[in-house]
PDB file of N, CA and C in Angstrom:
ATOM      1  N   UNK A   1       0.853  -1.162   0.000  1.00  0.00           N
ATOM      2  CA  UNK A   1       0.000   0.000   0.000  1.00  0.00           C
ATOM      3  C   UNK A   1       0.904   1.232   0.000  1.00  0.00           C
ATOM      4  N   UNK A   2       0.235   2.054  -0.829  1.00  0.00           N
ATOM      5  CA  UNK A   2       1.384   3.339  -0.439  1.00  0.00           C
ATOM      6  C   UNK A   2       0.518   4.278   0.586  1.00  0.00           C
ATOM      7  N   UNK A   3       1.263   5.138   0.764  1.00  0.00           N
ATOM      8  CA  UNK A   3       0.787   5.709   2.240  1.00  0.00           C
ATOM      9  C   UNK A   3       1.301   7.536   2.087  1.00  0.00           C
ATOM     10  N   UNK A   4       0.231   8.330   1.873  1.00  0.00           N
ATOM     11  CA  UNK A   4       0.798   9.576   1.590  1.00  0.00           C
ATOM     12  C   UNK A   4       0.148  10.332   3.053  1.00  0.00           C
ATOM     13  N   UNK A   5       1.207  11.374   2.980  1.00  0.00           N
ATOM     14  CA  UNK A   5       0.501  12.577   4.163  1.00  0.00           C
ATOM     15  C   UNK A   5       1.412  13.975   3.468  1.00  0.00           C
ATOM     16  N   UNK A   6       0.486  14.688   3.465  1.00  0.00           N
ATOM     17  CA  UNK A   6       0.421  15.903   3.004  1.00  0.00           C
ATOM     18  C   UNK A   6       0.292  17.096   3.605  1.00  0.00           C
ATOM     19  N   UNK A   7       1.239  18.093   3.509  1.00  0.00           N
ATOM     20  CA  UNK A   7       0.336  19.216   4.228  1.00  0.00           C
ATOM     21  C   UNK A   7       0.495  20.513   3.513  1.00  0.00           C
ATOM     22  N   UNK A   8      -1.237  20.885   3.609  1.00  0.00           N
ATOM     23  CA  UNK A   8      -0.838  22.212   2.476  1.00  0.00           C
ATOM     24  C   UNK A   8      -1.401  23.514   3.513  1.00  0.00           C
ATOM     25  N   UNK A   9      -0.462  24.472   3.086  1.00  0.00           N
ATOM     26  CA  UNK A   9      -0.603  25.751   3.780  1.00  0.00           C
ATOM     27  C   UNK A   9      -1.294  26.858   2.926  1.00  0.00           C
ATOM     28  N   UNK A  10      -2.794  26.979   3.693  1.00  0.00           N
ATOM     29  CA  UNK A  10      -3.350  27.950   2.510  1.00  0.00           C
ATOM     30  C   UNK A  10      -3.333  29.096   2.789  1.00  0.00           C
ATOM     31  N   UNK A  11      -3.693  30.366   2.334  1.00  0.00           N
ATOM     32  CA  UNK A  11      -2.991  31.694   2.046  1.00  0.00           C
ATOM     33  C   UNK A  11      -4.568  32.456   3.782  1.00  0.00           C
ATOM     34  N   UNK A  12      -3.985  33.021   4.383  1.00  0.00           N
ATOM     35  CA  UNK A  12      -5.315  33.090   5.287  1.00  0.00           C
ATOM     36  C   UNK A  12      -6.541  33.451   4.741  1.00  0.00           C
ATOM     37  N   UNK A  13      -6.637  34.367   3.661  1.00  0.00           N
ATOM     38  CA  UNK A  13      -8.224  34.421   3.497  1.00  0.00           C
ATOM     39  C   UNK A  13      -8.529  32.878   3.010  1.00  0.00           C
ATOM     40  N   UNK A  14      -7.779  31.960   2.542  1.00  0.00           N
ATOM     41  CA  UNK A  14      -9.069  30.640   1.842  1.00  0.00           C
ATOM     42  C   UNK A  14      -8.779  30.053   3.071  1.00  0.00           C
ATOM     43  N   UNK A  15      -8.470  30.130   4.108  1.00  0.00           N
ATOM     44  CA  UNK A  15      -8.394  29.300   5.239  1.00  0.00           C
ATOM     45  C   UNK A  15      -9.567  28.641   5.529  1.00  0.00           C
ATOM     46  N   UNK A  16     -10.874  29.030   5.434  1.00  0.00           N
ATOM     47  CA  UNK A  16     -12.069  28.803   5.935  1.00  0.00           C
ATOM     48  C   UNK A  16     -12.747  28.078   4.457  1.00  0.00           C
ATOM     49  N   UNK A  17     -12.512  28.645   3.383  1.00  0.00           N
ATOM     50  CA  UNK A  17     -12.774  27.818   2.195  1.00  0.00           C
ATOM     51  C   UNK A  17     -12.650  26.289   2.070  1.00  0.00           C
ATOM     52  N   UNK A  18     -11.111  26.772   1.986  1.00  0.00           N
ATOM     53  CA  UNK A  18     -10.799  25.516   1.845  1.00  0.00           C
ATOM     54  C   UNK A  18     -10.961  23.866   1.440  1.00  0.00           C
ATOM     55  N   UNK A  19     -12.025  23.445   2.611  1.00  0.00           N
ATOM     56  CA  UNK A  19     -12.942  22.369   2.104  1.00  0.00           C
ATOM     57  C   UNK A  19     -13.738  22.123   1.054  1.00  0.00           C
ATOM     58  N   UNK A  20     -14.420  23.387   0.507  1.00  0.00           N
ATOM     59  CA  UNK A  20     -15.041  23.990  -0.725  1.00  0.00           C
ATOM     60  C   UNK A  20     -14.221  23.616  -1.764  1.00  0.00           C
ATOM     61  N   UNK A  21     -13.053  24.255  -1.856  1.00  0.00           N
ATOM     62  CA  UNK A  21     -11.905  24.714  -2.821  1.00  0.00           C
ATOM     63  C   UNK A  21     -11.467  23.135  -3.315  1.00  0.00           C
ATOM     64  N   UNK A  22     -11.466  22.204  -2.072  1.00  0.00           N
ATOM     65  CA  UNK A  22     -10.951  20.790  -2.477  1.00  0.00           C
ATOM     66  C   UNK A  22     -11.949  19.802  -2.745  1.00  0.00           C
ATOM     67  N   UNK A  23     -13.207  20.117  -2.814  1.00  0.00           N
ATOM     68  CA  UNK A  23     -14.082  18.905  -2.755  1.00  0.00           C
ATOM     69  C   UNK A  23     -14.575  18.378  -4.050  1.00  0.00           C
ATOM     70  N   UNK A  24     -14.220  19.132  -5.082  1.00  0.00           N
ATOM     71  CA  UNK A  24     -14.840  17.902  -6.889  1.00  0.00           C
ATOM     72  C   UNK A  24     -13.076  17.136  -6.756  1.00  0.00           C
ATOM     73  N   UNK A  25     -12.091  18.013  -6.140  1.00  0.00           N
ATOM     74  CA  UNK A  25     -11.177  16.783  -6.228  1.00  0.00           C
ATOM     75  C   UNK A  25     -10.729  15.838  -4.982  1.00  0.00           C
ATOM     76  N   UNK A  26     -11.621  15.940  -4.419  1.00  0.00           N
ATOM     77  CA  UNK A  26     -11.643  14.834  -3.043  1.00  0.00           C
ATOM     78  C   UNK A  26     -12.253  13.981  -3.708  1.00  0.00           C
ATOM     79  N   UNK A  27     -13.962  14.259  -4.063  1.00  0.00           N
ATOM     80  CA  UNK A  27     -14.681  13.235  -4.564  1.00  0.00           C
ATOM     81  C   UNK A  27     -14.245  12.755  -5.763  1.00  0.00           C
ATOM     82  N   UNK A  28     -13.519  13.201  -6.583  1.00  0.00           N
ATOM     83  CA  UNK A  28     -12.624  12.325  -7.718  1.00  0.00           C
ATOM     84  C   UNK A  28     -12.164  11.452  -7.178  1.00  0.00           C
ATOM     85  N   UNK A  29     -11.045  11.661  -6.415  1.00  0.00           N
ATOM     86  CA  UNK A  29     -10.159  11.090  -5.958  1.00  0.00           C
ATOM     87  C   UNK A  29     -10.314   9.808  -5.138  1.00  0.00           C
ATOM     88  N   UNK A  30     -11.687  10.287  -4.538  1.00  0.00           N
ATOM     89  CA  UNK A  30     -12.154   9.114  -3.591  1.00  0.00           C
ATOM     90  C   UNK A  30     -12.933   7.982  -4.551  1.00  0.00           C
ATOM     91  N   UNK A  31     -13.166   8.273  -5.618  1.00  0.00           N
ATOM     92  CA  UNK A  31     -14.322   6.974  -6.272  1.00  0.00           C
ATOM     93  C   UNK A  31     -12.897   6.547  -7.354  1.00  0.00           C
ATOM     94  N   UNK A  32     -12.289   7.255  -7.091  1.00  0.00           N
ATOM     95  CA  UNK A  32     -10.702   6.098  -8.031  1.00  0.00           C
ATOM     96  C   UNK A  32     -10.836   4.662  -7.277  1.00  0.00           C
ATOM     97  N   UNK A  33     -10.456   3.775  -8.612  1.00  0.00           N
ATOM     98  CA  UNK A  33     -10.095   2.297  -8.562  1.00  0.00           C
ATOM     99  C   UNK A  33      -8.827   2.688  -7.418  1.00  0.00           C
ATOM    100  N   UNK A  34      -8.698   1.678  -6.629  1.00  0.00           N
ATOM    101  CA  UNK A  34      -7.343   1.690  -5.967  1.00  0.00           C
ATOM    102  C   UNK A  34      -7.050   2.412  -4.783  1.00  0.00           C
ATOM    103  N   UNK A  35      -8.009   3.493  -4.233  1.00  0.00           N
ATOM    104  CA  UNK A  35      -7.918   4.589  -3.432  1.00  0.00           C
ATOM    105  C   UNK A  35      -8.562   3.920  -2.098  1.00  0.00           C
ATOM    106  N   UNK A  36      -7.565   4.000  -1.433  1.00  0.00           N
ATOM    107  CA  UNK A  36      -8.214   3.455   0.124  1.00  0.00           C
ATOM    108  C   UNK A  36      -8.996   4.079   1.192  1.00  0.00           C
ATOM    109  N   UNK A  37      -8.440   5.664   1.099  1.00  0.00           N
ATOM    110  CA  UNK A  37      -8.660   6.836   1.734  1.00  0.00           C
ATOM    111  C   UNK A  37      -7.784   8.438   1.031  1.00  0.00           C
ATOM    112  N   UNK A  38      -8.708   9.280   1.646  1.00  0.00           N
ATOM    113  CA  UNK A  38      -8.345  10.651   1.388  1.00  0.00           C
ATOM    114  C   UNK A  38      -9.329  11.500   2.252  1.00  0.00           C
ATOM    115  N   UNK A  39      -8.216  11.366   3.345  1.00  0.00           N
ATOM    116  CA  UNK A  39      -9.004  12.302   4.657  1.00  0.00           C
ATOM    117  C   UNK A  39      -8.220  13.781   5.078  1.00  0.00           C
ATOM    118  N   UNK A  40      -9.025  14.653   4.932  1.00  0.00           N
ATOM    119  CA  UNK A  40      -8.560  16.040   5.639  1.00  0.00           C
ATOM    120  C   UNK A  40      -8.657  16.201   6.750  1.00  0.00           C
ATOM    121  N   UNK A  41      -7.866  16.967   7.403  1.00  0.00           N
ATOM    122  CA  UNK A  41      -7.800  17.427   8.564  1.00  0.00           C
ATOM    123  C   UNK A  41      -7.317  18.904   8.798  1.00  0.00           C
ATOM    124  N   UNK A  42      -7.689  19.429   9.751  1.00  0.00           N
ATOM    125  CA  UNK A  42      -7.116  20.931   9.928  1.00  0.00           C
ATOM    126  C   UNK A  42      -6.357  20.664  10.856  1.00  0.00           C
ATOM    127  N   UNK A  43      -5.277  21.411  11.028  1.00  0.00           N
ATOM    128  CA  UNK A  43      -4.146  21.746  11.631  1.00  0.00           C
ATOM    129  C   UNK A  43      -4.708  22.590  13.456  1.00  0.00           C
ATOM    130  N   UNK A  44      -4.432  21.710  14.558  1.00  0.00           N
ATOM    131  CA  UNK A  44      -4.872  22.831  15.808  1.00  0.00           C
ATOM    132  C   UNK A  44      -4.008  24.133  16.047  1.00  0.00           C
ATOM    133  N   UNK A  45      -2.679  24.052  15.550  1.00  0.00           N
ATOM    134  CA  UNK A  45      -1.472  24.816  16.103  1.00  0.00           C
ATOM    135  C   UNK A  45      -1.729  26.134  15.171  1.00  0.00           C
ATOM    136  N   UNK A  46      -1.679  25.729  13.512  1.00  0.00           N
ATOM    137  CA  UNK A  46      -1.837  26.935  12.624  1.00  0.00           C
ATOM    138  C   UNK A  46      -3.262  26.316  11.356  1.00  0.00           C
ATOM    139  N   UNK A  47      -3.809  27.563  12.282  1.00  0.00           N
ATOM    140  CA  UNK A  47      -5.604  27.513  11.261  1.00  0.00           C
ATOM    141  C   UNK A  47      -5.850  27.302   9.213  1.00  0.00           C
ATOM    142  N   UNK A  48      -4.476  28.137   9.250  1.00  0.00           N
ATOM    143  CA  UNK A  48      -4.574  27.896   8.152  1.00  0.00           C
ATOM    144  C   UNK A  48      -3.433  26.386   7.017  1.00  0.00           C
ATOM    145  N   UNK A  49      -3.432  25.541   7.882  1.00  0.00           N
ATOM    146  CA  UNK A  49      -2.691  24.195   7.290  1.00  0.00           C
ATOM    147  C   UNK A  49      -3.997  23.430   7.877  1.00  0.00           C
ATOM    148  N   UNK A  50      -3.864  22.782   6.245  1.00  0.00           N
ATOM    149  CA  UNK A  50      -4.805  21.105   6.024  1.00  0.00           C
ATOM    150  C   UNK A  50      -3.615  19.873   6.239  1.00  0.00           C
ATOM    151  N   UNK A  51      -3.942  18.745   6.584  1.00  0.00           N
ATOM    152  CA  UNK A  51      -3.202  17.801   6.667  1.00  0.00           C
ATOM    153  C   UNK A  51      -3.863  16.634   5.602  1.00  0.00           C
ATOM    154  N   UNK A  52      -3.589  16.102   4.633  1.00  0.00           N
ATOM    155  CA  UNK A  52      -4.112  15.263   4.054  1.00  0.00           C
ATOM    156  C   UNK A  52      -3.694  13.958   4.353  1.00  0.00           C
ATOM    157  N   UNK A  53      -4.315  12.707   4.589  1.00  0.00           N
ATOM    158  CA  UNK A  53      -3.749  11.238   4.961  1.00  0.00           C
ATOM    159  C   UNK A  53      -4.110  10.720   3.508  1.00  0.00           C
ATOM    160  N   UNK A  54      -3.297  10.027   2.760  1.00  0.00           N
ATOM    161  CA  UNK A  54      -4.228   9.010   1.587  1.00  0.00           C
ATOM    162  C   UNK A  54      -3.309   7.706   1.445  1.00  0.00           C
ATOM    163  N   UNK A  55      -4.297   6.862   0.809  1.00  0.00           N
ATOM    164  CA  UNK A  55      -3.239   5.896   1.139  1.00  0.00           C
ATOM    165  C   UNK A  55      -4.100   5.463  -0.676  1.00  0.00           C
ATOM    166  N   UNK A  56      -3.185   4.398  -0.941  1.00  0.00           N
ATOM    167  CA  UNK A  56      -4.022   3.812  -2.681  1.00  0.00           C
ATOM    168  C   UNK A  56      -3.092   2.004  -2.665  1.00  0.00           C
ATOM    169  N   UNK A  57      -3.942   1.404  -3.450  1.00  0.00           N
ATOM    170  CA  UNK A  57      -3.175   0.099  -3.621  1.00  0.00           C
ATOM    171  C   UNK A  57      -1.487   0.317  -4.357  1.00  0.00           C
ATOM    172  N   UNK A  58      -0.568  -0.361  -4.526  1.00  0.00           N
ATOM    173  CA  UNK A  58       0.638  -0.441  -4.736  1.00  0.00           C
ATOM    174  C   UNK A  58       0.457   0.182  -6.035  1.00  0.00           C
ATOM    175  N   UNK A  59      -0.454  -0.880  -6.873  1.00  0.00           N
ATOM    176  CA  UNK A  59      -0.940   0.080  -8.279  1.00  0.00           C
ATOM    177  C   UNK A  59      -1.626   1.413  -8.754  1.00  0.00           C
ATOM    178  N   UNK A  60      -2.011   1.915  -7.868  1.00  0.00           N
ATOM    179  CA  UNK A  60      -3.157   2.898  -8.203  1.00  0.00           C
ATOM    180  C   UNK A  60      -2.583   4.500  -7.863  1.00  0.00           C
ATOM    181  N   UNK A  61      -1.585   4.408  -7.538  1.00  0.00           N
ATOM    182  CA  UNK A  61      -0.704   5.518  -6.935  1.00  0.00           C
ATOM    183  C   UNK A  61      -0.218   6.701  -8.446  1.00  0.00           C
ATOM    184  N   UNK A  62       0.282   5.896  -9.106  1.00  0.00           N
ATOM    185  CA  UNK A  62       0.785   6.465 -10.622  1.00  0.00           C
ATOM    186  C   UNK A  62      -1.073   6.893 -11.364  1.00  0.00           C
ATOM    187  N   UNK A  63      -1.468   6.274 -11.543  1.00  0.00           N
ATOM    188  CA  UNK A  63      -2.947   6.666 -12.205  1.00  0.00           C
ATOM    189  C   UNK A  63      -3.757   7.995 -11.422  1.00  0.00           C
ATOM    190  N   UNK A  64      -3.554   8.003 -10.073  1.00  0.00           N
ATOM    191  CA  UNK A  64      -4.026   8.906  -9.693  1.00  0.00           C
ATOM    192  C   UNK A  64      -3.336  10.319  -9.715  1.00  0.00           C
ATOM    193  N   UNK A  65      -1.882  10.411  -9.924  1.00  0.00           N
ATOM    194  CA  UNK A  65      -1.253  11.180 -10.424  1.00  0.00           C
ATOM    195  C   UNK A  65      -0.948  12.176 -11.813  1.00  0.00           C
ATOM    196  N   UNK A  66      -1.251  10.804 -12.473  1.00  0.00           N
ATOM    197  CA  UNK A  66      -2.186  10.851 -13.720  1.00  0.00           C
ATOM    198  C   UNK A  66      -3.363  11.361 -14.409  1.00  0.00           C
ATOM    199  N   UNK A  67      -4.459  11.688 -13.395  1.00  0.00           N
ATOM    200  CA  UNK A  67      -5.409  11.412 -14.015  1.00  0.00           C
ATOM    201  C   UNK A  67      -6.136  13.122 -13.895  1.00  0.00           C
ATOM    202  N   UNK A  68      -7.423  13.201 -15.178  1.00  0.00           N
ATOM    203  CA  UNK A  68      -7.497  14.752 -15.566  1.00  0.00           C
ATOM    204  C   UNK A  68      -7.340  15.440 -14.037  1.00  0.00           C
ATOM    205  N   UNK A  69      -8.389  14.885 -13.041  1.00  0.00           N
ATOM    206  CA  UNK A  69      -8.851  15.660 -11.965  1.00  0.00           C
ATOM    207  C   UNK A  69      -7.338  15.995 -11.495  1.00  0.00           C
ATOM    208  N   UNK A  70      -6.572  15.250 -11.297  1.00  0.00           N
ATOM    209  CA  UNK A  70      -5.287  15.605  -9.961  1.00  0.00           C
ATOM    210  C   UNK A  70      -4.603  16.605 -11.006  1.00  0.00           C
ATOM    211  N   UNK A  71      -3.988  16.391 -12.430  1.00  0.00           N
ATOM    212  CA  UNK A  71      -3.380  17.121 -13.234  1.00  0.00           C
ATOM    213  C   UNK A  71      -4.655  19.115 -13.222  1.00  0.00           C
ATOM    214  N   UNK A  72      -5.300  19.186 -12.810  1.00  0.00           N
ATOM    215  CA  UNK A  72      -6.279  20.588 -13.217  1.00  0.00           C
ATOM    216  C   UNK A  72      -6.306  20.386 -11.742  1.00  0.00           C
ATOM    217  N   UNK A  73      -5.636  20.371 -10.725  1.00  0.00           N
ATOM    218  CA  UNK A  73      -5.807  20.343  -9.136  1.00  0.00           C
ATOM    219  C   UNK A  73      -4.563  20.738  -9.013  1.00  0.00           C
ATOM    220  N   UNK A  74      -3.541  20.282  -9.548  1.00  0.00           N
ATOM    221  CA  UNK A  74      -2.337  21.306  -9.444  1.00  0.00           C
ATOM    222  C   UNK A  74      -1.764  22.455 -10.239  1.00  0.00           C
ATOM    223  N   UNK A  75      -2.394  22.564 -11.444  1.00  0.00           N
ATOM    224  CA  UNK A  75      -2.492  23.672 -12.349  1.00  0.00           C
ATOM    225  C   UNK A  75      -2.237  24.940 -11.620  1.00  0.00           C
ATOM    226  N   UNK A  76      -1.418  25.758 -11.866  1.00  0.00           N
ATOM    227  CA  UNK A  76      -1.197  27.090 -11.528  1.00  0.00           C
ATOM    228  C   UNK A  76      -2.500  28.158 -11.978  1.00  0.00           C
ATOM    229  N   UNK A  77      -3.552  27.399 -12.865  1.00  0.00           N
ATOM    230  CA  UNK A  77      -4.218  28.065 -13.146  1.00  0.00           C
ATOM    231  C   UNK A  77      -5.697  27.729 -11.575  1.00  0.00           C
ATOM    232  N   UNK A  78      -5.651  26.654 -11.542  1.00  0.00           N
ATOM    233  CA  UNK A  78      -6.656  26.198 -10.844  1.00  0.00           C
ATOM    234  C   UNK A  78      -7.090  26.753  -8.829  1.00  0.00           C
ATOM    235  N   UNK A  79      -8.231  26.287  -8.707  1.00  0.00           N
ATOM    236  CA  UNK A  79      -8.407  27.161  -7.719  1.00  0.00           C
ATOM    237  C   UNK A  79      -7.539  26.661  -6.372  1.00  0.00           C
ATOM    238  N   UNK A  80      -7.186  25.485  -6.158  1.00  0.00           N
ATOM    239  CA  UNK A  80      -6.225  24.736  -4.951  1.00  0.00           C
ATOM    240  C   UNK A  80      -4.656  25.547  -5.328  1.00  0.00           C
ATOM    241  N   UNK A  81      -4.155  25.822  -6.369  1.00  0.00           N
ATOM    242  CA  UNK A  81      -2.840  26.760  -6.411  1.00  0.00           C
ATOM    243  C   UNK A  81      -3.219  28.040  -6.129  1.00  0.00           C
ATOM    244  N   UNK A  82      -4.072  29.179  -6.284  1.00  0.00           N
ATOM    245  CA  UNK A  82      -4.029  29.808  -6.042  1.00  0.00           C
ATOM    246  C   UNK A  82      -4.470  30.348  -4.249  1.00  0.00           C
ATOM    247  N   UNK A  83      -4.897  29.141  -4.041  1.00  0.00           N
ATOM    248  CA  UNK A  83      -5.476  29.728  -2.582  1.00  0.00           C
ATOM    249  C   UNK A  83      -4.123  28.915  -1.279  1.00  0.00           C
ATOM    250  N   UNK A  84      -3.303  28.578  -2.073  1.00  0.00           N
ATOM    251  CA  UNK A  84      -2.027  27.828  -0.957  1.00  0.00           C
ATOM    252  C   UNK A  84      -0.781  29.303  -1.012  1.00  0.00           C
ATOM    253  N   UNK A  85      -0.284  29.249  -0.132  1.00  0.00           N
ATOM    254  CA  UNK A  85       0.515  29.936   0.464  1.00  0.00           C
ATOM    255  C   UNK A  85       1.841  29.823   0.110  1.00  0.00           C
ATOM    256  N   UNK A  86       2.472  28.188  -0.425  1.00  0.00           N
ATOM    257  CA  UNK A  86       3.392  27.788  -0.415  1.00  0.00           C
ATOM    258  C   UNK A  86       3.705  26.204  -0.953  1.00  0.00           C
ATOM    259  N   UNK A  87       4.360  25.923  -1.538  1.00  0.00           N
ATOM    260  CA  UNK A  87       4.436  24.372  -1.963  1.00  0.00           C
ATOM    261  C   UNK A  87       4.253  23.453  -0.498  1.00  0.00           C
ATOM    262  N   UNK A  88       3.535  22.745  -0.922  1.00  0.00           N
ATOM    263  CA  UNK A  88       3.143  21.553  -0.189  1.00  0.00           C
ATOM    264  C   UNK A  88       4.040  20.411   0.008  1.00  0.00           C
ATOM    265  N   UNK A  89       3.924  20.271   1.669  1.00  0.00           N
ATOM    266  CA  UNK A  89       5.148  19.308   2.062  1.00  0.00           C
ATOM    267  C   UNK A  89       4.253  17.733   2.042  1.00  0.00           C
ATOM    268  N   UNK A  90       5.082  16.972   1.204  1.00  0.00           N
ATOM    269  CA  UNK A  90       4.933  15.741   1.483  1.00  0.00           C
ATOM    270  C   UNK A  90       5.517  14.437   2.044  1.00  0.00           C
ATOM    271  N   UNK A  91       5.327  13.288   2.633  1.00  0.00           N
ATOM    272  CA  UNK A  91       5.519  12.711   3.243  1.00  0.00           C
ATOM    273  C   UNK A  91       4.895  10.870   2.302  1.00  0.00           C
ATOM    274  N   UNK A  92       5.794  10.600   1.231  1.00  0.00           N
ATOM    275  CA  UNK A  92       5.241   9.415   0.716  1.00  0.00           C
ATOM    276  C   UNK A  92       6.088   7.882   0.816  1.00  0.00           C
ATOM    277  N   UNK A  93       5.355   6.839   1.227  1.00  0.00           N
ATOM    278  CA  UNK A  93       6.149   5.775   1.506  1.00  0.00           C
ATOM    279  C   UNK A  93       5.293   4.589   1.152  1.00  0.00           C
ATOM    280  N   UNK A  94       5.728   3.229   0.432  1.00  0.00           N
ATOM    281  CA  UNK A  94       4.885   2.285   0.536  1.00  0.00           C
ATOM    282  C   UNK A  94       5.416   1.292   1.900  1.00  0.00           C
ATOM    283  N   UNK A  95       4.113   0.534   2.256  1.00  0.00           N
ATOM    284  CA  UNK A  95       4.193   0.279   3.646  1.00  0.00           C
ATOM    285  C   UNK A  95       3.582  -0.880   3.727  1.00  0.00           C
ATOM    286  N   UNK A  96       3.735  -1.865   4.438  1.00  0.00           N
ATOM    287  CA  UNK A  96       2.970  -3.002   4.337  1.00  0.00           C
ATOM    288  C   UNK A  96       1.374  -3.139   5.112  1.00  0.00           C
ATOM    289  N   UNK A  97       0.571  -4.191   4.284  1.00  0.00           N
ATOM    290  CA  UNK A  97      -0.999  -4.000   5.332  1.00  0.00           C
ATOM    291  C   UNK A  97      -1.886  -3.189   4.122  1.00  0.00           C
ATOM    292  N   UNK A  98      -3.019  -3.055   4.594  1.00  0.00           N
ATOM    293  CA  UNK A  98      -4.032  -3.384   3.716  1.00  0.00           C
ATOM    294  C   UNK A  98      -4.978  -1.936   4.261  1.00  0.00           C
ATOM    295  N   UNK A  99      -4.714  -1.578   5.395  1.00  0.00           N
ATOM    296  CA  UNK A  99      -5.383  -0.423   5.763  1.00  0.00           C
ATOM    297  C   UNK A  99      -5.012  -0.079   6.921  1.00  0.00           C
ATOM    298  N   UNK A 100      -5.781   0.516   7.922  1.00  0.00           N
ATOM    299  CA  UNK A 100      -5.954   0.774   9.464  1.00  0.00           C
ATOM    300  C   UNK A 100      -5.583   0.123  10.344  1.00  0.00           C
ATOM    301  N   UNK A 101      -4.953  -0.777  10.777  1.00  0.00           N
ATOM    302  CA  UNK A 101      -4.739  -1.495  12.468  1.00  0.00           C
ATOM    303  C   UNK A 101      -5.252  -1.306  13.252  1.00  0.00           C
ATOM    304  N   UNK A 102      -5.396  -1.797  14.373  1.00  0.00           N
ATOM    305  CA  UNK A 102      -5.780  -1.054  15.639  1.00  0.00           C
ATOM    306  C   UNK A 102      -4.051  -0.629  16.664  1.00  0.00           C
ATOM    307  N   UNK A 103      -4.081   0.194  17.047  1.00  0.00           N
ATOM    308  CA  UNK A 103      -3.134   0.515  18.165  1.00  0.00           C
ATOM    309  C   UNK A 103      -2.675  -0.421  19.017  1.00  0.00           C
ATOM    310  N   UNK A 104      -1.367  -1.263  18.997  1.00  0.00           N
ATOM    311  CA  UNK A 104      -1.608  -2.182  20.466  1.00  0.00           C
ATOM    312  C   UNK A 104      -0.961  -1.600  21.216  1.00  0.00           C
ATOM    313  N   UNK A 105      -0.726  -0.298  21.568  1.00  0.00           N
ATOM    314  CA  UNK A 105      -0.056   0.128  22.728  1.00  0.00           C
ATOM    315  C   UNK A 105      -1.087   0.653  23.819  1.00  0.00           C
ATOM    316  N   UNK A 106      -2.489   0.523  23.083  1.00  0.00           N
ATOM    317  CA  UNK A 106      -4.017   1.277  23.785  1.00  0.00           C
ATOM    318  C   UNK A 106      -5.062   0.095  23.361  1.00  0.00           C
ATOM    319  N   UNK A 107      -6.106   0.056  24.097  1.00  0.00           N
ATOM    320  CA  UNK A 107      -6.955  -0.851  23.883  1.00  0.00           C
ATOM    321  C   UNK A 107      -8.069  -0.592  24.649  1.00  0.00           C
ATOM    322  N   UNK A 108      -9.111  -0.060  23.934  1.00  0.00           N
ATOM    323  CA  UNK A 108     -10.250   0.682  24.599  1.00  0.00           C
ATOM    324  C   UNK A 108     -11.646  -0.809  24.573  1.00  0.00           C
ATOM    325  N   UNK A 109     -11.907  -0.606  25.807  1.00  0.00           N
ATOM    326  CA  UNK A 109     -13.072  -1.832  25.820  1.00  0.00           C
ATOM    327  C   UNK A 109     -14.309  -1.421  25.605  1.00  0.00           C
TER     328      UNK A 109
END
């Protein structure tokens, strides 16, 4: 599985957008063959950073990179470049396992 985490820093006025700004390419992204997850999160420390988690099968990683939606999602013309602050730090690795685990250092009954 590959295993991405992302974090993009958006410019403060789309801070509150945001979710708006990303959602025909969330829902792309999410009905891709191969896509396990693609979850946002906001940042507690600084309001204006999203954290993205995604993970895709071993195969599906290159296609989604690929494909119209992600290519017009990073476009300098498009609305996710213009409302970020700064290139986006990523964090990509393939990893073994199939999804989620549970924690064994915690174990809630």
């Amino acid at each position: 599985m590959i295993f991405i985490a992302v974090k993009f820093e958006t410019k403060p006025e789309f801070a509150e957008q945001w979710p708006e700004i990303v959602r025909e390419f969330t829902e792309a992204t999410r009905a891709e063959p191969g896509n396990k997850w693609f979850e946002w999160s906001r940042s507690l420390e600084n309001p204006n950073e999203y954290v993205l988690l995604e993970a895709f099968d071993d195969d599906a990683a290159e296609p989604h990179v690929t494909s119209e939606h992600f290519q017009r999602a990073i476009s300098p013309e498009g609305p996710m470049y213009q409302a970020l602050a700064s290139t986006p730090k990523i964090v990509s690795r393939q990893v073994e396992g199939d999804g989620w685990d549970e924690m064994g250092e915690m174990k809630i009954d």
